[in-house]
PDB file of N, CA and C in Angstrom:
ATOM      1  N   UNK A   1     111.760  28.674 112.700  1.00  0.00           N
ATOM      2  CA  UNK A   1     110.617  28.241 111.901  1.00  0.00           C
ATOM      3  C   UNK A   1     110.928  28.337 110.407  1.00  0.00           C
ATOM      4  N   UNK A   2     111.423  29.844 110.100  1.00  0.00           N
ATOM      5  CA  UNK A   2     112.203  29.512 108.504  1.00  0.00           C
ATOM      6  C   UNK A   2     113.244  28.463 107.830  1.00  0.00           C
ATOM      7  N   UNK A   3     114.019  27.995 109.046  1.00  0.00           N
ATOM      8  CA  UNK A   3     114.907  27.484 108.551  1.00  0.00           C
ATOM      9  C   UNK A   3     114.249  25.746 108.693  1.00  0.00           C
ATOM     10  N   UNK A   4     112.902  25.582 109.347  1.00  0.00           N
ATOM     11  CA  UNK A   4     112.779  24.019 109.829  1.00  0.00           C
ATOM     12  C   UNK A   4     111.796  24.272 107.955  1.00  0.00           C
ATOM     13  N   UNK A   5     111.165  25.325 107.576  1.00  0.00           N
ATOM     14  CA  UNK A   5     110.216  25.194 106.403  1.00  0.00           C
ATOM     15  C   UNK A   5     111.229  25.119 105.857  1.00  0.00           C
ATOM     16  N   UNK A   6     112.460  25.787 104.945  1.00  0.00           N
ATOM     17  CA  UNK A   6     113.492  25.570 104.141  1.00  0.00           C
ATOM     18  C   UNK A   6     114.200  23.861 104.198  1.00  0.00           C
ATOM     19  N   UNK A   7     114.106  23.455 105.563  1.00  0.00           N
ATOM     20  CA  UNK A   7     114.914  22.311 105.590  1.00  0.00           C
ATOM     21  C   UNK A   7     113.175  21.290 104.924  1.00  0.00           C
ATOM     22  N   UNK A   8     112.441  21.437 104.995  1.00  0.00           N
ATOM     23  CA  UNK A   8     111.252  20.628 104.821  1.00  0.00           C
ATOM     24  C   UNK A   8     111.143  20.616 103.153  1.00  0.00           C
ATOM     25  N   UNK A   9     110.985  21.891 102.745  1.00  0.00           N
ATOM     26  CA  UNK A   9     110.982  22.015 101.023  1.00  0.00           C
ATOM     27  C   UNK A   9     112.045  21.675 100.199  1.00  0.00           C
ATOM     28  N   UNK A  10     113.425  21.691 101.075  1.00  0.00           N
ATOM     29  CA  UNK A  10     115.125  20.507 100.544  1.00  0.00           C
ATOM     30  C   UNK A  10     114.383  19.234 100.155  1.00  0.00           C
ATOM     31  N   UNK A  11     113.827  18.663 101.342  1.00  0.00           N
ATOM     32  CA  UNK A  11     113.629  17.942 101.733  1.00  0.00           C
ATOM     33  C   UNK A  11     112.538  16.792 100.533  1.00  0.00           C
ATOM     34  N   UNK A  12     111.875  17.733 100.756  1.00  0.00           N
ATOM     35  CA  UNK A  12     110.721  17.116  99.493  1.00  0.00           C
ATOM     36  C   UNK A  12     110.981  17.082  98.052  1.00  0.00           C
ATOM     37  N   UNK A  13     112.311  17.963  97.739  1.00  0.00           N
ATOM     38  CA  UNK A  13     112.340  18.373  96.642  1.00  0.00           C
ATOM     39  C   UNK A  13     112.989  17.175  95.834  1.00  0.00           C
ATOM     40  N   UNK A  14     114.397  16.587  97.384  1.00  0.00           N
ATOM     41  CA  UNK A  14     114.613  15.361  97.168  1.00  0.00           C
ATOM     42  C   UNK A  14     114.174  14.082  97.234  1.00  0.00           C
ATOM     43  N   UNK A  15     113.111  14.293  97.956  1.00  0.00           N
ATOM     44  CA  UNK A  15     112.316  13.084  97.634  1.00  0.00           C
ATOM     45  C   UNK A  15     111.694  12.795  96.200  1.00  0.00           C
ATOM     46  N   UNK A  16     111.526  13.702  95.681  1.00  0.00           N
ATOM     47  CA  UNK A  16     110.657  14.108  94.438  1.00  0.00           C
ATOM     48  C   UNK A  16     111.814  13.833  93.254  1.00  0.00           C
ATOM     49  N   UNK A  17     113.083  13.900  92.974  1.00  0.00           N
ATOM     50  CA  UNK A  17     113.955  13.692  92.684  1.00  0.00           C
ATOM     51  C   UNK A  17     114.695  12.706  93.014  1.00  0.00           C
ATOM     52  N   UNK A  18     114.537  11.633  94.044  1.00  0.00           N
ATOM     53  CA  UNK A  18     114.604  10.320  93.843  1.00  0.00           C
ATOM     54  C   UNK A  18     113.178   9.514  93.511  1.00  0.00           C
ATOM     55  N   UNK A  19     112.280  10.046  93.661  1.00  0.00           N
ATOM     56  CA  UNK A  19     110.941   9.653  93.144  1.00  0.00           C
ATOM     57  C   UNK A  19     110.641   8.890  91.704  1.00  0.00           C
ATOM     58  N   UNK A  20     111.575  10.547  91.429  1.00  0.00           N
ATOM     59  CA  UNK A  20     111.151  10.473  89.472  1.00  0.00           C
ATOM     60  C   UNK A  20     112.600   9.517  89.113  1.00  0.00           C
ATOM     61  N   UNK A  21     113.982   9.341  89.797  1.00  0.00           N
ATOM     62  CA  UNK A  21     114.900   8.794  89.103  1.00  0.00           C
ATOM     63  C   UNK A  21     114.468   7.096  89.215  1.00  0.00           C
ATOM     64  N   UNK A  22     113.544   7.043  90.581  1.00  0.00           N
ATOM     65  CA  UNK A  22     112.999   5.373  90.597  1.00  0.00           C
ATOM     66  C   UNK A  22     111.881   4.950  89.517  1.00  0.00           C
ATOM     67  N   UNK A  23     111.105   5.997  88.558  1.00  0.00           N
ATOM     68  CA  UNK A  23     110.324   5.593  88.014  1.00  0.00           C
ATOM     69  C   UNK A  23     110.886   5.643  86.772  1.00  0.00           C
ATOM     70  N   UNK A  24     111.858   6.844  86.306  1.00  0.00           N
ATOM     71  CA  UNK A  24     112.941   6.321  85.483  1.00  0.00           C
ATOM     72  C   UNK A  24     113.507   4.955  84.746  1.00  0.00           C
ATOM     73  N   UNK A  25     114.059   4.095  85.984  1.00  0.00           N
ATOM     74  CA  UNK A  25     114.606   3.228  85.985  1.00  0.00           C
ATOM     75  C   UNK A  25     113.380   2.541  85.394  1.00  0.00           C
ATOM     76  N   UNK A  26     112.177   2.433  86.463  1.00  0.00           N
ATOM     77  CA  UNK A  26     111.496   1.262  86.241  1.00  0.00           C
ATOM     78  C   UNK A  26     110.697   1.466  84.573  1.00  0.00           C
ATOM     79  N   UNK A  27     110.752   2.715  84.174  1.00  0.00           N
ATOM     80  CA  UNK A  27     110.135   2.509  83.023  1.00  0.00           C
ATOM     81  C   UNK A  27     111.692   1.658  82.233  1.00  0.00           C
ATOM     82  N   UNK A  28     113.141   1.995  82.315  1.00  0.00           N
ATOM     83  CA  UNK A  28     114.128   1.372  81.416  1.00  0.00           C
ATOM     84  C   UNK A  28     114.002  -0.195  81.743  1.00  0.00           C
ATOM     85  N   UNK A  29     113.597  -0.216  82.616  1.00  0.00           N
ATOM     86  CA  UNK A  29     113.516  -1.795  83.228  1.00  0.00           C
ATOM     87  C   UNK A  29     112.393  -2.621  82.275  1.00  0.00           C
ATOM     88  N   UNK A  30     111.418  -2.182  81.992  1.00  0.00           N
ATOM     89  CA  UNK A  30     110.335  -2.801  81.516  1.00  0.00           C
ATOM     90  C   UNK A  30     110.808  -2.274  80.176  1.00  0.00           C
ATOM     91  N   UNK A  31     110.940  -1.368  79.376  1.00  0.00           N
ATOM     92  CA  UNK A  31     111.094  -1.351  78.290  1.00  0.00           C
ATOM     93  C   UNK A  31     112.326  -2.212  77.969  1.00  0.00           C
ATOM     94  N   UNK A  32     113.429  -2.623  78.618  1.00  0.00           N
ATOM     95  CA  UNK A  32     114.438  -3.289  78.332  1.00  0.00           C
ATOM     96  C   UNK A  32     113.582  -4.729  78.172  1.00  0.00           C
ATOM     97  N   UNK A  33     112.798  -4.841  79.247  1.00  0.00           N
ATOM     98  CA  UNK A  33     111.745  -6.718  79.043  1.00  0.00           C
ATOM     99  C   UNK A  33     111.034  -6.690  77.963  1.00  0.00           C
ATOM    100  N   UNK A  34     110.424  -5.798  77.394  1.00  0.00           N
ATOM    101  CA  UNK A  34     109.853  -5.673  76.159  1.00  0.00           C
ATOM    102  C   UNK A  34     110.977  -5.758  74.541  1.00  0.00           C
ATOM    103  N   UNK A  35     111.789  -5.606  75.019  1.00  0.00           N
ATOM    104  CA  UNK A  35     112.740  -6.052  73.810  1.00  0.00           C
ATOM    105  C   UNK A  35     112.615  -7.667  73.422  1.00  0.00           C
ATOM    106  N   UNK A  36     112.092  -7.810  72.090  1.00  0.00           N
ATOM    107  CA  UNK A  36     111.689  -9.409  71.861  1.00  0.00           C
ATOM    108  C   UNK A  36     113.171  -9.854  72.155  1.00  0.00           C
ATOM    109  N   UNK A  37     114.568  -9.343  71.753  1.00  0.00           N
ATOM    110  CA  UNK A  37     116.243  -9.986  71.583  1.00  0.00           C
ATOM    111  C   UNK A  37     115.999 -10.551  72.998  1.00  0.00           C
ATOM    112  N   UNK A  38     116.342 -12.133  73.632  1.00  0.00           N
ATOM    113  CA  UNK A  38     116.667 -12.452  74.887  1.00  0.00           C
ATOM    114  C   UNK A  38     118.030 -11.029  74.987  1.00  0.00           C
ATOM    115  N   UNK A  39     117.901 -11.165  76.578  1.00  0.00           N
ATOM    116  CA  UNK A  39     118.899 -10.269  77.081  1.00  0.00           C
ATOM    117  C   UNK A  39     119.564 -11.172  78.208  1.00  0.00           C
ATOM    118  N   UNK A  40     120.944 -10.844  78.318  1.00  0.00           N
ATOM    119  CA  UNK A  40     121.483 -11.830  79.550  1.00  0.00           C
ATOM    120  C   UNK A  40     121.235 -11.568  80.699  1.00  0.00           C
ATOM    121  N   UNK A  41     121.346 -10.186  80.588  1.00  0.00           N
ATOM    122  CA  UNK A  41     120.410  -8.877  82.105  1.00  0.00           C
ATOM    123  C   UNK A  41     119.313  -8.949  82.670  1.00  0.00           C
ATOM    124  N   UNK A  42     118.175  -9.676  81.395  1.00  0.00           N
ATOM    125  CA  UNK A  42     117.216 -10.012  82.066  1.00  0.00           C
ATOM    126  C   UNK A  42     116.468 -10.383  83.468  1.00  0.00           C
ATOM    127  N   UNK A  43     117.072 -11.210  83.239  1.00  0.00           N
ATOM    128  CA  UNK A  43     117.068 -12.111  84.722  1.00  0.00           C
ATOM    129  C   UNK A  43     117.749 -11.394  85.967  1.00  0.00           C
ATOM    130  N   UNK A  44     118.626 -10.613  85.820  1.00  0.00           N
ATOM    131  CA  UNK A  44     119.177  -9.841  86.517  1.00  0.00           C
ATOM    132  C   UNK A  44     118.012  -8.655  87.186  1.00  0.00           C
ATOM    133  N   UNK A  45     117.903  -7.740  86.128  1.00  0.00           N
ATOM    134  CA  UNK A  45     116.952  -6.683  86.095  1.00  0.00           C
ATOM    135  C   UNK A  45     115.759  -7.175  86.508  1.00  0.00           C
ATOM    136  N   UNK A  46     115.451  -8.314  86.427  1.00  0.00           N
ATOM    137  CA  UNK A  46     113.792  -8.286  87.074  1.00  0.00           C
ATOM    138  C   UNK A  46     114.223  -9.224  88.140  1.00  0.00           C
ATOM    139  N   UNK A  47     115.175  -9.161  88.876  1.00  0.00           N
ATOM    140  CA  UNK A  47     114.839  -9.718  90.675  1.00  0.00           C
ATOM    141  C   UNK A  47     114.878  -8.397  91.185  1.00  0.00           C
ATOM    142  N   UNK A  48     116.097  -7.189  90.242  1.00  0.00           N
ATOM    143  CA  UNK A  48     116.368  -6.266  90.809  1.00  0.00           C
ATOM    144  C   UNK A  48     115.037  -5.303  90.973  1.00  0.00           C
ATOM    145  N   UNK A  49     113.997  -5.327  89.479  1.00  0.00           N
ATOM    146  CA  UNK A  49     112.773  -4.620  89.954  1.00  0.00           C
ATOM    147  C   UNK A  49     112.213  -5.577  91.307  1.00  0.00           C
ATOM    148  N   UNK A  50     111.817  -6.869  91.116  1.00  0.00           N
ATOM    149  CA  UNK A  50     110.998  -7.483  92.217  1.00  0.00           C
ATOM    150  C   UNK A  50     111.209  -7.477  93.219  1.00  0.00           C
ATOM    151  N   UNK A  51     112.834  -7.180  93.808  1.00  0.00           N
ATOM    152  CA  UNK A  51     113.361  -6.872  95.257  1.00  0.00           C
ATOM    153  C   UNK A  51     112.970  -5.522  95.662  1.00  0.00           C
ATOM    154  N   UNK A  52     112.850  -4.452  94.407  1.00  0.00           N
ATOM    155  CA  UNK A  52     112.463  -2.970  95.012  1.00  0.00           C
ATOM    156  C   UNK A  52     111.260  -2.895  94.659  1.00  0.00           C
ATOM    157  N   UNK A  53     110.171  -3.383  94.107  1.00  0.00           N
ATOM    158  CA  UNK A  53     108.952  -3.198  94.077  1.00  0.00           C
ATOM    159  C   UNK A  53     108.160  -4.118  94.664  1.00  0.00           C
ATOM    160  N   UNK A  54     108.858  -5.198  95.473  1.00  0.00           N
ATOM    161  CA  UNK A  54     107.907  -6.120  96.448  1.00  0.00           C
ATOM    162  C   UNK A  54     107.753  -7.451  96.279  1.00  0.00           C
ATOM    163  N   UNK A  55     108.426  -8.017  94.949  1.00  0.00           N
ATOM    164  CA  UNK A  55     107.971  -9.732  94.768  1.00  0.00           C
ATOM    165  C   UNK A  55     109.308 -10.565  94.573  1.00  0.00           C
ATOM    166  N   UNK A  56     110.324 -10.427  95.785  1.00  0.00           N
ATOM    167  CA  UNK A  56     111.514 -10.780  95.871  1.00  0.00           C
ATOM    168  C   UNK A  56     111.097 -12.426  95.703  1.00  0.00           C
ATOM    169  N   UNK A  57     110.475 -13.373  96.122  1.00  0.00           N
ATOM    170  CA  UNK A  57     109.861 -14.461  96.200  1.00  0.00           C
ATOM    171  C   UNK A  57     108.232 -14.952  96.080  1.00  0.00           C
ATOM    172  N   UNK A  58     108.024 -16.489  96.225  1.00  0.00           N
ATOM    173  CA  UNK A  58     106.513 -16.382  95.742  1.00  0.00           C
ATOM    174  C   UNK A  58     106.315 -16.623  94.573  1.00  0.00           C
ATOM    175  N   UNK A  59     104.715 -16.921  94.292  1.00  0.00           N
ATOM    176  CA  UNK A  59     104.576 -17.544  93.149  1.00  0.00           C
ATOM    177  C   UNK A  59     104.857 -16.465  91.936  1.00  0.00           C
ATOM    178  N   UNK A  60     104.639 -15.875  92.115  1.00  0.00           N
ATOM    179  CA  UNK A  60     104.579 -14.765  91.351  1.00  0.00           C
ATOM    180  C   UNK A  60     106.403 -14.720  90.427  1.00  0.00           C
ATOM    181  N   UNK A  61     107.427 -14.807  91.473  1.00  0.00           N
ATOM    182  CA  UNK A  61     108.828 -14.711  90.965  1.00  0.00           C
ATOM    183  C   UNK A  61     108.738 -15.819  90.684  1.00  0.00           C
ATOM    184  N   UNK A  62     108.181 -17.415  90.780  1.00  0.00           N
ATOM    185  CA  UNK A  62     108.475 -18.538  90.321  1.00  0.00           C
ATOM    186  C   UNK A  62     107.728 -18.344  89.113  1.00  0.00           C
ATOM    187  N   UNK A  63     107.088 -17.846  88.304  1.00  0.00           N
ATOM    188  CA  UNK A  63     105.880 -17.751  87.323  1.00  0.00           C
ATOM    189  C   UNK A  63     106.942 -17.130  86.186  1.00  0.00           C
ATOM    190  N   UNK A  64     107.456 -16.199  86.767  1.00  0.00           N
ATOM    191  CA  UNK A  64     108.559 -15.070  85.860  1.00  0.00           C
ATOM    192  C   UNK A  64     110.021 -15.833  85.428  1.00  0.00           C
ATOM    193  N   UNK A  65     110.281 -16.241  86.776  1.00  0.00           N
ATOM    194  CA  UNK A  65     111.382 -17.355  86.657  1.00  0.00           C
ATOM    195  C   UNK A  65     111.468 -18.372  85.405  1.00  0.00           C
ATOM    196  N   UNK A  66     109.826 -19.223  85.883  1.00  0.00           N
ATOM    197  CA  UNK A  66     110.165 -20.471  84.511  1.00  0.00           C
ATOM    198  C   UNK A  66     109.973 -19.579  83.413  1.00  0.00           C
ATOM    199  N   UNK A  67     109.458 -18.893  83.377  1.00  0.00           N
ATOM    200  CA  UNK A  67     109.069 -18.059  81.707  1.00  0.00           C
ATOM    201  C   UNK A  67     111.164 -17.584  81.074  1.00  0.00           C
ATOM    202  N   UNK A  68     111.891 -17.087  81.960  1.00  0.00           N
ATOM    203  CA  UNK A  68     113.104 -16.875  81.131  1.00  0.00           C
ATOM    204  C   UNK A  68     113.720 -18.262  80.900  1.00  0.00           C
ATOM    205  N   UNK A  69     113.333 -19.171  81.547  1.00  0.00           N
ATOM    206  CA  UNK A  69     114.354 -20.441  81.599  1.00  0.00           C
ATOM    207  C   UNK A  69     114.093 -21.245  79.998  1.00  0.00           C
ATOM    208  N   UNK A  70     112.697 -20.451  79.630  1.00  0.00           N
ATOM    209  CA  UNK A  70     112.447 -21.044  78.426  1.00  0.00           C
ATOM    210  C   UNK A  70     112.689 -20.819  77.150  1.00  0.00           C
TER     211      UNK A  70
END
């Protein structure tokens, strides 16, 4: 029982620690889109947020899409 609570509180601690390194990112992600300079990454960095936060396709990525093409 000690060792299944020890393996449970590892456990969470790493979740909690990939938690905060994913919100990390996503704040560098958006502050990098907020830079008025075009970036070449751009376009890169936001399929890469929209594939891990849910809008891999759809109007929504076509909306974002024409906006860099311009």
């Amino acid at each position: 029982l000690k060792e299944t609570k020890k393996m449970l509180k590892l456990k969470g601690e790493q979740y909690e620690n990939s938690r905060n390194k994913v919100l990390e990112l996503q704040e560098k992600i958006i502050n990098s889109q907020h830079v008025e300079e075009a970036s070449d990454h751009r376009p890169f960095l936001q399929k890469a947020f929209d594939k891990i936060f849910g809008f891999p396709t759809g109007r929504k990525f076509r909306e974002r899409r024409s906006k860099w093409r311009r």
